[in-house]
N, C-alpha and C. Protein backbone atom coordinates (compact mmCIF):
# COMPACT_ATOMS: atom_id res chain seq x y z
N UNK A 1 48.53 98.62 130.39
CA UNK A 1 47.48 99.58 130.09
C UNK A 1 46.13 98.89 130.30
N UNK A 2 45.36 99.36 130.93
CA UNK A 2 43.86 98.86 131.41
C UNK A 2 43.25 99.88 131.07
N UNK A 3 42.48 99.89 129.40
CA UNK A 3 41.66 100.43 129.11
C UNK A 3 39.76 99.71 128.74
N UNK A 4 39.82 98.35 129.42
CA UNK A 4 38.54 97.92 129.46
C UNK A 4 37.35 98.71 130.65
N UNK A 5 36.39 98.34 130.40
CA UNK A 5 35.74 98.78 131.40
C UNK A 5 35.39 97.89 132.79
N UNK A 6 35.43 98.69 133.73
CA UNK A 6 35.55 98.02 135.00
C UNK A 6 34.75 96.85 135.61
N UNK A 7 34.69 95.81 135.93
CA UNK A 7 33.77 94.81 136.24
C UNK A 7 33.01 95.11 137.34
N UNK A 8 32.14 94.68 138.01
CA UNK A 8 30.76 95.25 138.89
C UNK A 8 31.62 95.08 140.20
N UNK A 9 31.45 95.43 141.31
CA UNK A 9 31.86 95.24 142.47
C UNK A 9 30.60 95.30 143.43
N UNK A 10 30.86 94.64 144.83
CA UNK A 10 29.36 94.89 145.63
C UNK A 10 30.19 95.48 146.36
N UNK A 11 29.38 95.90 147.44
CA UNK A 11 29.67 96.91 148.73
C UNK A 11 30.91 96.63 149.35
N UNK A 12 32.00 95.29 149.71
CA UNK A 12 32.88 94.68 150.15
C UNK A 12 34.06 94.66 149.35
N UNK A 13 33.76 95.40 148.02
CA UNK A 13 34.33 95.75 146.97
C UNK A 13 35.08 94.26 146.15
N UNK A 14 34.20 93.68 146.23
CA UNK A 14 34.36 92.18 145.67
C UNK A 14 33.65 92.24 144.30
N UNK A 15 34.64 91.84 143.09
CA UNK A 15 34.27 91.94 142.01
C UNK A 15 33.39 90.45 141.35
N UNK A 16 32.38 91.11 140.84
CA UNK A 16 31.27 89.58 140.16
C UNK A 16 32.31 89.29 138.84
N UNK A 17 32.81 88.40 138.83
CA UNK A 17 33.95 88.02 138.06
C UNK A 17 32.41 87.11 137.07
N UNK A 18 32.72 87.09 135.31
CA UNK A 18 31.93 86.57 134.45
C UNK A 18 30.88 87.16 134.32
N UNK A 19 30.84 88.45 135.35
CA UNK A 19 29.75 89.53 135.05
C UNK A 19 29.67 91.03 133.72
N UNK A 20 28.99 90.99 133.16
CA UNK A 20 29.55 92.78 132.19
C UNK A 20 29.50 94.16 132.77
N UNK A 21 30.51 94.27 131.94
CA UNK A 21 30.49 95.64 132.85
C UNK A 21 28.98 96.65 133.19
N UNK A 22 29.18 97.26 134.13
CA UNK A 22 27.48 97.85 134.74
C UNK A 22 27.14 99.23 133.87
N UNK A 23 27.27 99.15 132.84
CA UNK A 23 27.09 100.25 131.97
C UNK A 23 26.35 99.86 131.15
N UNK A 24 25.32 100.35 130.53
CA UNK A 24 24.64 100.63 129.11
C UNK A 24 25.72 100.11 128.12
N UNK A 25 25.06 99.17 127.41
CA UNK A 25 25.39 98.79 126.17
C UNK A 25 25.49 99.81 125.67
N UNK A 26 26.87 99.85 124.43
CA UNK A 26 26.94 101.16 123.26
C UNK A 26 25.60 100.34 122.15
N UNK A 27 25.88 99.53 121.84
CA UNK A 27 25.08 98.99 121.22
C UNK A 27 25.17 97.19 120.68
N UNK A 28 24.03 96.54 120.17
CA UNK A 28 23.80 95.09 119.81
C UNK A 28 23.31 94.72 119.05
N UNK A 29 23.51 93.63 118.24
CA UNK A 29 23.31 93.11 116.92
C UNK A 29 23.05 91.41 117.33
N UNK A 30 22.22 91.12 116.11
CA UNK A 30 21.77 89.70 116.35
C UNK A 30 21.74 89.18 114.65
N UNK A 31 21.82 88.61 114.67
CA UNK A 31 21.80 88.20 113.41
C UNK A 31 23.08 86.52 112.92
N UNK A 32 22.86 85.47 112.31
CA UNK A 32 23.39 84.92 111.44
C UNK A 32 24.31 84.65 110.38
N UNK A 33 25.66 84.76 110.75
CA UNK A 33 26.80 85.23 109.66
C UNK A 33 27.27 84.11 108.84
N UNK A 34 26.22 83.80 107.92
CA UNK A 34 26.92 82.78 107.25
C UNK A 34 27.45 82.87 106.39
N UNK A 35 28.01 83.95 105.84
CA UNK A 35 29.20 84.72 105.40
C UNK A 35 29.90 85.59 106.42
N UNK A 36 31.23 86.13 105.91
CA UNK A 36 31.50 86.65 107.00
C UNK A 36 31.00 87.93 106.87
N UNK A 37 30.67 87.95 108.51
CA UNK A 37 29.63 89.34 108.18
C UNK A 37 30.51 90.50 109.26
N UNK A 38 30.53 91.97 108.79
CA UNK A 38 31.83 92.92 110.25
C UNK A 38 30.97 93.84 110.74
N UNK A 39 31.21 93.52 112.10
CA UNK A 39 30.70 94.62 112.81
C UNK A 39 31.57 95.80 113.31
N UNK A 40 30.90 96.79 112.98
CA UNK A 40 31.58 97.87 113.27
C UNK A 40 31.68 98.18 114.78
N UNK A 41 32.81 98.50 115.05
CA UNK A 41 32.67 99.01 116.63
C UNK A 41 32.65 100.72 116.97
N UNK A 42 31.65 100.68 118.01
CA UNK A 42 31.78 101.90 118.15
C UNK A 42 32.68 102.86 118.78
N UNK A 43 33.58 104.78 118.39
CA UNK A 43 34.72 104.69 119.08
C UNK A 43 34.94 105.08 120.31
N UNK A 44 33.75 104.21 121.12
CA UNK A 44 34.12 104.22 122.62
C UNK A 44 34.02 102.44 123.06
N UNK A 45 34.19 101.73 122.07
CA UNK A 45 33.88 100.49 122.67
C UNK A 45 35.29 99.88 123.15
N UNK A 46 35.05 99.21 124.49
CA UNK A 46 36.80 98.40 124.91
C UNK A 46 36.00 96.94 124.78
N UNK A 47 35.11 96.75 125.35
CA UNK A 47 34.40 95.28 125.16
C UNK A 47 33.52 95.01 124.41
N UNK A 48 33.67 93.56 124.05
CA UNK A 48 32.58 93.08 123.06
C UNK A 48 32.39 91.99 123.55
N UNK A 49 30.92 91.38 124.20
CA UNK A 49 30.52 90.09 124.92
C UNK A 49 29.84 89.57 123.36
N UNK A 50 30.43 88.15 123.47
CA UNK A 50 29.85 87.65 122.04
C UNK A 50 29.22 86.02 122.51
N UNK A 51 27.84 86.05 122.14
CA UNK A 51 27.45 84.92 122.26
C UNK A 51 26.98 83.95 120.81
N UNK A 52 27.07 82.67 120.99
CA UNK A 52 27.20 81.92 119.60
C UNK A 52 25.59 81.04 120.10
N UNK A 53 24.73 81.04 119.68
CA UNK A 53 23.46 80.72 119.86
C UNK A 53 22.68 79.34 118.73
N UNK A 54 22.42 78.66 119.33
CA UNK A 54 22.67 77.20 118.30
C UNK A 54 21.22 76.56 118.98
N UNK A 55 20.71 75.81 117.97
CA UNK A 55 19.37 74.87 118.62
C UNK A 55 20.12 73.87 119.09
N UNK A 56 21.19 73.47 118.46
CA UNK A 56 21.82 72.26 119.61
C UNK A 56 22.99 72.84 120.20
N UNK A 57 23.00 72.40 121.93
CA UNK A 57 24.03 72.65 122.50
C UNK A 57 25.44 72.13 122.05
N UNK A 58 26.88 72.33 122.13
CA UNK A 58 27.94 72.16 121.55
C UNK A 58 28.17 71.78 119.82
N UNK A 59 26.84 71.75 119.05
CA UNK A 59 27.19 71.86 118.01
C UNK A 59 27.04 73.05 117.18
N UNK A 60 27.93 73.53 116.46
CA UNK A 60 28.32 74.74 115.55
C UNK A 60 29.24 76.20 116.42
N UNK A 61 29.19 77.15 116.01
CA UNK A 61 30.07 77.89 116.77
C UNK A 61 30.38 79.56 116.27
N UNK A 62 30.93 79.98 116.48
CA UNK A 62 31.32 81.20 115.76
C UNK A 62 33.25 81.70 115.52
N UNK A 63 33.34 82.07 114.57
CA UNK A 63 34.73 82.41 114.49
C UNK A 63 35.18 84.12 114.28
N UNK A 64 35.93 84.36 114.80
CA UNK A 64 36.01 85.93 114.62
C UNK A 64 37.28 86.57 113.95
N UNK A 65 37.78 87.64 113.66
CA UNK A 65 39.19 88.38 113.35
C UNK A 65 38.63 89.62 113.58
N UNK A 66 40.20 90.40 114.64
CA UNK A 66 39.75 91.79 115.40
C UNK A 66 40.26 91.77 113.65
N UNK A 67 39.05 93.60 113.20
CA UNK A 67 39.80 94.46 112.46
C UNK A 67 39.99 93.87 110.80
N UNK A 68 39.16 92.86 110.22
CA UNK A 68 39.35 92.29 109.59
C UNK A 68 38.07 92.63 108.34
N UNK A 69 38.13 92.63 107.01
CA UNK A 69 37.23 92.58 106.34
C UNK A 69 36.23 90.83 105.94
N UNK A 70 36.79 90.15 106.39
CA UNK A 70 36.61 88.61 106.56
C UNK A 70 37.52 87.73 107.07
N UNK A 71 36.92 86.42 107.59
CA UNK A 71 37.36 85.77 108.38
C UNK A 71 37.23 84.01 107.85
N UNK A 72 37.87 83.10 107.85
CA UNK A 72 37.94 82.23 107.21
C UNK A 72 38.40 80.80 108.20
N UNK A 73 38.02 79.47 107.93
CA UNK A 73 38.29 78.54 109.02
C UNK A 73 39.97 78.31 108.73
N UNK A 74 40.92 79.36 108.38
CA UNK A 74 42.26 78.77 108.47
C UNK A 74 42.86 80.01 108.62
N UNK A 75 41.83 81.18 108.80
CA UNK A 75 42.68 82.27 109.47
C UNK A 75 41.60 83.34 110.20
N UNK A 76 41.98 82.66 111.67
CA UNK A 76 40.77 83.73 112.74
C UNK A 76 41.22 83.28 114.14
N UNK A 77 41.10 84.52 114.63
CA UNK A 77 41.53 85.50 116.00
C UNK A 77 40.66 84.29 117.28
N UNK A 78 39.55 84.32 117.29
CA UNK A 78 39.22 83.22 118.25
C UNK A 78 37.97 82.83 117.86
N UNK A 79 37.46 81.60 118.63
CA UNK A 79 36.13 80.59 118.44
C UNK A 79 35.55 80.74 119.61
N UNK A 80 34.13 80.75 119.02
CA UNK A 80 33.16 81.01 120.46
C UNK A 80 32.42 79.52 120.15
N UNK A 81 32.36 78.46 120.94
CA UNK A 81 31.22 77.26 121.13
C UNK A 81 30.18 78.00 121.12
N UNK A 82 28.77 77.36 120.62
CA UNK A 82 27.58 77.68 120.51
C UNK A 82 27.46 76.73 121.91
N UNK A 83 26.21 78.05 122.49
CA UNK A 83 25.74 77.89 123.68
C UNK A 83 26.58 78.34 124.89
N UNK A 84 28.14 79.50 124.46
CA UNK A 84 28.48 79.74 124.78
C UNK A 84 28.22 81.31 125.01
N UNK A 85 29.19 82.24 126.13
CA UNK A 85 28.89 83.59 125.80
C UNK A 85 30.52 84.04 125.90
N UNK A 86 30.90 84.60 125.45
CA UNK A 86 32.62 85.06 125.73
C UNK A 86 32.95 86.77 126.14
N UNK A 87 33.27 87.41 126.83
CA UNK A 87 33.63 88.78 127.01
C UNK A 87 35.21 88.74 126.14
N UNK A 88 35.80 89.89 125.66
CA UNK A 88 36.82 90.11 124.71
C UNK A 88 36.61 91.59 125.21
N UNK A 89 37.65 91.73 125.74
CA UNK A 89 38.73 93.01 125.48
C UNK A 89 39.41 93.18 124.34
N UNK A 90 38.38 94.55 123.39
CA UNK A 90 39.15 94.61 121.82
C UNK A 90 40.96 95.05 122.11
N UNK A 91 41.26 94.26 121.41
CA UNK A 91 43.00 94.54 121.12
C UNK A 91 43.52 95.81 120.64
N UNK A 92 44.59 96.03 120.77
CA UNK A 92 45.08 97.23 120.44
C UNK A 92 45.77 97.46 118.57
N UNK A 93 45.25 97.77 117.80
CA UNK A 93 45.90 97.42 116.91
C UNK A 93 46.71 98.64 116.22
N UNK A 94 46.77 99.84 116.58
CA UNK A 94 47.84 100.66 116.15
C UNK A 94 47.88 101.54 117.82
N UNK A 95 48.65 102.50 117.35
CA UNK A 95 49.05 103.67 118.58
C UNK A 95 47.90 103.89 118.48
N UNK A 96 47.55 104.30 119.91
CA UNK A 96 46.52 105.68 120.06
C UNK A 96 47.32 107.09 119.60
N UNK A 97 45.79 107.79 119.67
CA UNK A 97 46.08 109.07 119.54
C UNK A 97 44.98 110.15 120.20
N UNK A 98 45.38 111.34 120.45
CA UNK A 98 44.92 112.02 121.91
C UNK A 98 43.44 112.20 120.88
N UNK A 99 42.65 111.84 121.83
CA UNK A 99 40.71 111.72 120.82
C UNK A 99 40.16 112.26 121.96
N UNK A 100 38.82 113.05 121.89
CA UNK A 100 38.15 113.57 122.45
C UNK A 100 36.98 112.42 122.70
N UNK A 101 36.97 111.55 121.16
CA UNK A 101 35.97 110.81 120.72
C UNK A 101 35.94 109.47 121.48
N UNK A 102 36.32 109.12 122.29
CA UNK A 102 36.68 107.80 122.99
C UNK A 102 37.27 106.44 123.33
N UNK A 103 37.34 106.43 124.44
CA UNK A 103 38.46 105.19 124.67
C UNK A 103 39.23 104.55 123.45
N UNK A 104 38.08 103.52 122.81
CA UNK A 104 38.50 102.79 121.39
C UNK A 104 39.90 103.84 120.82
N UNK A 105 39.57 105.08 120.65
CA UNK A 105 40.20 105.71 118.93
C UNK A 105 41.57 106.19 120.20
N UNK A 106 40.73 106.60 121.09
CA UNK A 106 42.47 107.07 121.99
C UNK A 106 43.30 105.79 122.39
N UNK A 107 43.08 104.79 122.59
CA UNK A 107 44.08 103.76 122.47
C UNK A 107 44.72 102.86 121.31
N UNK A 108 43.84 103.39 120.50
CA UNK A 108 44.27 102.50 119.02
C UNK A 108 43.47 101.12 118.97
N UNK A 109 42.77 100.95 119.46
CA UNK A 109 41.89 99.39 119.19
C UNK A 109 41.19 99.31 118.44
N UNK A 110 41.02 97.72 117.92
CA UNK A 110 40.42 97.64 116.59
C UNK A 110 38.74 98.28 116.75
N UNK A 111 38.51 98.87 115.26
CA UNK A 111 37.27 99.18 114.88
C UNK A 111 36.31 98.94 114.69
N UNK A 112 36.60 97.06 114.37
CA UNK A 112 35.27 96.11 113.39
C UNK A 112 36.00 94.56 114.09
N UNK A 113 35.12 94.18 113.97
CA UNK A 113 35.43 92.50 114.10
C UNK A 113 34.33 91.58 113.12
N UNK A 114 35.17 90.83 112.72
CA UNK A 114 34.30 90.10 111.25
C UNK A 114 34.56 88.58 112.24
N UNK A 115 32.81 88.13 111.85
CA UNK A 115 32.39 87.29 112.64
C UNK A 115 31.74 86.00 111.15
N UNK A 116 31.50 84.75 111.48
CA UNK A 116 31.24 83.92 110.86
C UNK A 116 31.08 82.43 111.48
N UNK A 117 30.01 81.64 110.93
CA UNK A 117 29.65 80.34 111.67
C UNK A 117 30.47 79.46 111.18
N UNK A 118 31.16 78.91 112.02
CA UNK A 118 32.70 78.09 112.07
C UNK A 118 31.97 76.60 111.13
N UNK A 119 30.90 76.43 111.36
CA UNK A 119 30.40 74.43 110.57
C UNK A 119 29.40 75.34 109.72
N UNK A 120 28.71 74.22 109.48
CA UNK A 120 27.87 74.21 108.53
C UNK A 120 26.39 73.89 109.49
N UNK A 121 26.39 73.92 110.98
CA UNK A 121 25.46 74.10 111.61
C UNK A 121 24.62 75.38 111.78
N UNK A 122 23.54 75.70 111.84
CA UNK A 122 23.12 77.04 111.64
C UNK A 122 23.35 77.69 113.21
N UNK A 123 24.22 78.66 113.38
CA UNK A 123 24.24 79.85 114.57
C UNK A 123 23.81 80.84 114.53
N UNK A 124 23.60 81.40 115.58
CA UNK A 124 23.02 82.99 115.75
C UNK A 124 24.43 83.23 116.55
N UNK A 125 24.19 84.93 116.07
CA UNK A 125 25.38 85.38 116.98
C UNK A 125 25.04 86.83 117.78
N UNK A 126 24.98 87.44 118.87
CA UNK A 126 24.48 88.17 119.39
C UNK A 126 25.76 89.06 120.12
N UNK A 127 25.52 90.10 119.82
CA UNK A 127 27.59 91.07 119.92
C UNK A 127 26.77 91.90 120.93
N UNK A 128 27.23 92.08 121.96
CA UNK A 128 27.25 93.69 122.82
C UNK A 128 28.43 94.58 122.90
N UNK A 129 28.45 95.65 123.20
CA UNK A 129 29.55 96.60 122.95
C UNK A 129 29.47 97.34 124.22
N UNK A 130 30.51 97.51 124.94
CA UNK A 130 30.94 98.54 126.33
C UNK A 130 31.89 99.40 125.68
């Protein structure tokens, strides 16, 4: 099932691979989770590009869980390096069901992802949504 959104292609129909998809953001958040903090997804989102934003390069990071009310350093879904940016195709976490309302709710993918700074280094974390 390929319910992400499509990556850019040029005229030769060659795809910009590490590029986002060519659509309008649903929407973006910036902010510091030094608790764990959840973002809600919206129910047309399939992607979430997440960047971990640090005054020093490779130190501190971000940690995530699809669908989660918090997230903790001994139980989470994946790590983003600061100074990194990551694209994520949200997961599927129950059946879909036939939605008018979009992609997300008709395939069953998670809703929220709870995000948090993996050290004790200060991160920013910056979420986009397709």
């Amino acid at each position: 099932m390929n319910y992400g959104r499509e990556l850019p292609q040029d005229r030769k129909d060659q795809r910009f691979d590490g590029a986002p998809p060519a659509f309008p953001s649903l929407q973006s958040q910036m902010g510091v989770p030094t608790a764990s903090s959840v973002v809600s997804l919206t129910d047309k989102t399939t992607v979430v590009e997440i960047s971990a934003v640090s005054g020093q390069a490779g130190s501190g990071g971000i940690i995530g869980k699809w669908g989660s009310a918090s997230v903790t350093s001994s139980n989470f879904d994946f790590f983003v390096n600061a100074g990194v940016t990551r694209d994520f195709v949200v997961p599927v976490s129950v059946a879909g069901i036939n939605s008018v309302a979009g992609a997300n709710v008709a395939n069953g993918l998670y809703n929220a992802v709870a995000l948090k700074v993996a050290t004790a280094t200060s991160t920013s974390v910056l979420t986009t949504e397709w």
